[in-house]
C-alpha atoms as a PDB file:
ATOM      1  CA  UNK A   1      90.922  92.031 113.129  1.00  0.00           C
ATOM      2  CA  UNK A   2      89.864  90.243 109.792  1.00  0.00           C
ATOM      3  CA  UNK A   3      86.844  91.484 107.683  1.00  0.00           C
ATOM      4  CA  UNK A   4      84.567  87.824 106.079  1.00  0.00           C
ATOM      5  CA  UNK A   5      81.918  88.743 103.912  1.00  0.00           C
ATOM      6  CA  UNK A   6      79.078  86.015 103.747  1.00  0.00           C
ATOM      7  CA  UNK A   7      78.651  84.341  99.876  1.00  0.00           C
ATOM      8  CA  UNK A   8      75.661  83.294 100.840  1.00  0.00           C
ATOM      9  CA  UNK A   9      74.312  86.547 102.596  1.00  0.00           C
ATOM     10  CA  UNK A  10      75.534  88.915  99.633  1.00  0.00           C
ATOM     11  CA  UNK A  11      73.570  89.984  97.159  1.00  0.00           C
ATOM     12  CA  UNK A  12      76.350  91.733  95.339  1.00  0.00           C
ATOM     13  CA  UNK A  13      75.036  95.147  95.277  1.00  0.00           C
ATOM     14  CA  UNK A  14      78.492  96.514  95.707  1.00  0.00           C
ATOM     15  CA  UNK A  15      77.819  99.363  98.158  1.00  0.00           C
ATOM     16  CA  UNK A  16      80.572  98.403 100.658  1.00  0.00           C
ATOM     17  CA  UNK A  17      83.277  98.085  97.971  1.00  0.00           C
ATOM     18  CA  UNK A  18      82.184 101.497  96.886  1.00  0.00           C
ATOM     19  CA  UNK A  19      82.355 102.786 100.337  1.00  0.00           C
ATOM     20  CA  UNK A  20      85.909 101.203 101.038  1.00  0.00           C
ATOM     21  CA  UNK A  21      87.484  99.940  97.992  1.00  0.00           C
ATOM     22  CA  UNK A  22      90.911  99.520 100.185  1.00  0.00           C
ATOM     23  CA  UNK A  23      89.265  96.723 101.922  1.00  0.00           C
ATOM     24  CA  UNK A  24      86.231  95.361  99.707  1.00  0.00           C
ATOM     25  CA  UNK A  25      86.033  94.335  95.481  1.00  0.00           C
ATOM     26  CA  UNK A  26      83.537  92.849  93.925  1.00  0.00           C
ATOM     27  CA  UNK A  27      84.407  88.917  92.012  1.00  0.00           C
ATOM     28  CA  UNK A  28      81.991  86.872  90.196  1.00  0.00           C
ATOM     29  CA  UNK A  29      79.040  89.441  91.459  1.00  0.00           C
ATOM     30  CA  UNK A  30      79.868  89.056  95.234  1.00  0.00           C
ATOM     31  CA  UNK A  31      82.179  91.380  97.627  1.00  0.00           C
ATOM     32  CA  UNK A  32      85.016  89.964  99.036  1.00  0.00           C
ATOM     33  CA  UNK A  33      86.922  91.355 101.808  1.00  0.00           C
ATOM     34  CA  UNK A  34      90.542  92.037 101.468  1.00  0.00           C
ATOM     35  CA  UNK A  35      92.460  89.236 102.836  1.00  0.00           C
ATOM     36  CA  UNK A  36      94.494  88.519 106.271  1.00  0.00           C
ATOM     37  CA  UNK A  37      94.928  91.123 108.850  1.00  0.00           C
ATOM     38  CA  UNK A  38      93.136  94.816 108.512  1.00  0.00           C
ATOM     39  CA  UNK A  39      95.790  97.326 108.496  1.00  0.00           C
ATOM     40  CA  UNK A  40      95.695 100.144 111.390  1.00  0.00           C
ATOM     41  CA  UNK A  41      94.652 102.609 108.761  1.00  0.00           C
ATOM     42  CA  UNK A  42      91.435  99.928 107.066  1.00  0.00           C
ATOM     43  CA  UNK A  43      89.878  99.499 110.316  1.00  0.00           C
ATOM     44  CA  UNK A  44      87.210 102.494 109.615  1.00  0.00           C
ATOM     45  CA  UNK A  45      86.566 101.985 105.890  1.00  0.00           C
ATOM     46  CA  UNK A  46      86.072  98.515 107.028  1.00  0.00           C
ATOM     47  CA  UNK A  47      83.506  99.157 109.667  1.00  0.00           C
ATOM     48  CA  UNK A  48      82.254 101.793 107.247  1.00  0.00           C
ATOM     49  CA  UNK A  49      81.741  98.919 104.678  1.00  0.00           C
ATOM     50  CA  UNK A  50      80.168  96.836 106.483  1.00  0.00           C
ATOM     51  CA  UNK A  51      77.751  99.800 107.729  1.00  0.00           C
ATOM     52  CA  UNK A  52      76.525  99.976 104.084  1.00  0.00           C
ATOM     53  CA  UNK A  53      75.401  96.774 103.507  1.00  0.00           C
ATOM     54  CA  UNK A  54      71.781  96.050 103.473  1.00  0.00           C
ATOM     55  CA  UNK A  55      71.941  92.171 104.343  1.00  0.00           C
ATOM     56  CA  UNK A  56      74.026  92.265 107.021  1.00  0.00           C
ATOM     57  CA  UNK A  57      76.803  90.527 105.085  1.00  0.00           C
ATOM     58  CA  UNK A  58      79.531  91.202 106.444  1.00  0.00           C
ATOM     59  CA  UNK A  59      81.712  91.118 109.675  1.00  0.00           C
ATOM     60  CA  UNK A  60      84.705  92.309 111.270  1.00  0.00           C
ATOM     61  CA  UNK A  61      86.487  90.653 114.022  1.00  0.00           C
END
């Protein structure tokens, strides 16, 4: 499973890379989702990220 943040959806208030800063950092005042693959171990934070955010940014699949 991958996690894609939206650019366009984000409004780069940072919650999710707060929440899960193993999967999610902010650049240029947008979140951007750890490349590749999740890891076994980043499913949850990623789901847990993507919980947080208030525009519906982000997805994991």
């Amino acid at each position: 499973m991958k996690a894609k943040v939206d650019p366009e959806k984000c409004i780069g208030c940072g919650l999710c890379a707060q929440v899960s800063p193993e999967v999610y950092h902010m650049e240029a005042e947008v979140a951007v989702a750890a490349p590749g693959e999740l890891m076994e171990d980043q499913l949850e934070p990623a789901k847990e990220g993507a919980e947080q955010c208030p525009v519906d940014a982000i997805t994991i699949s």
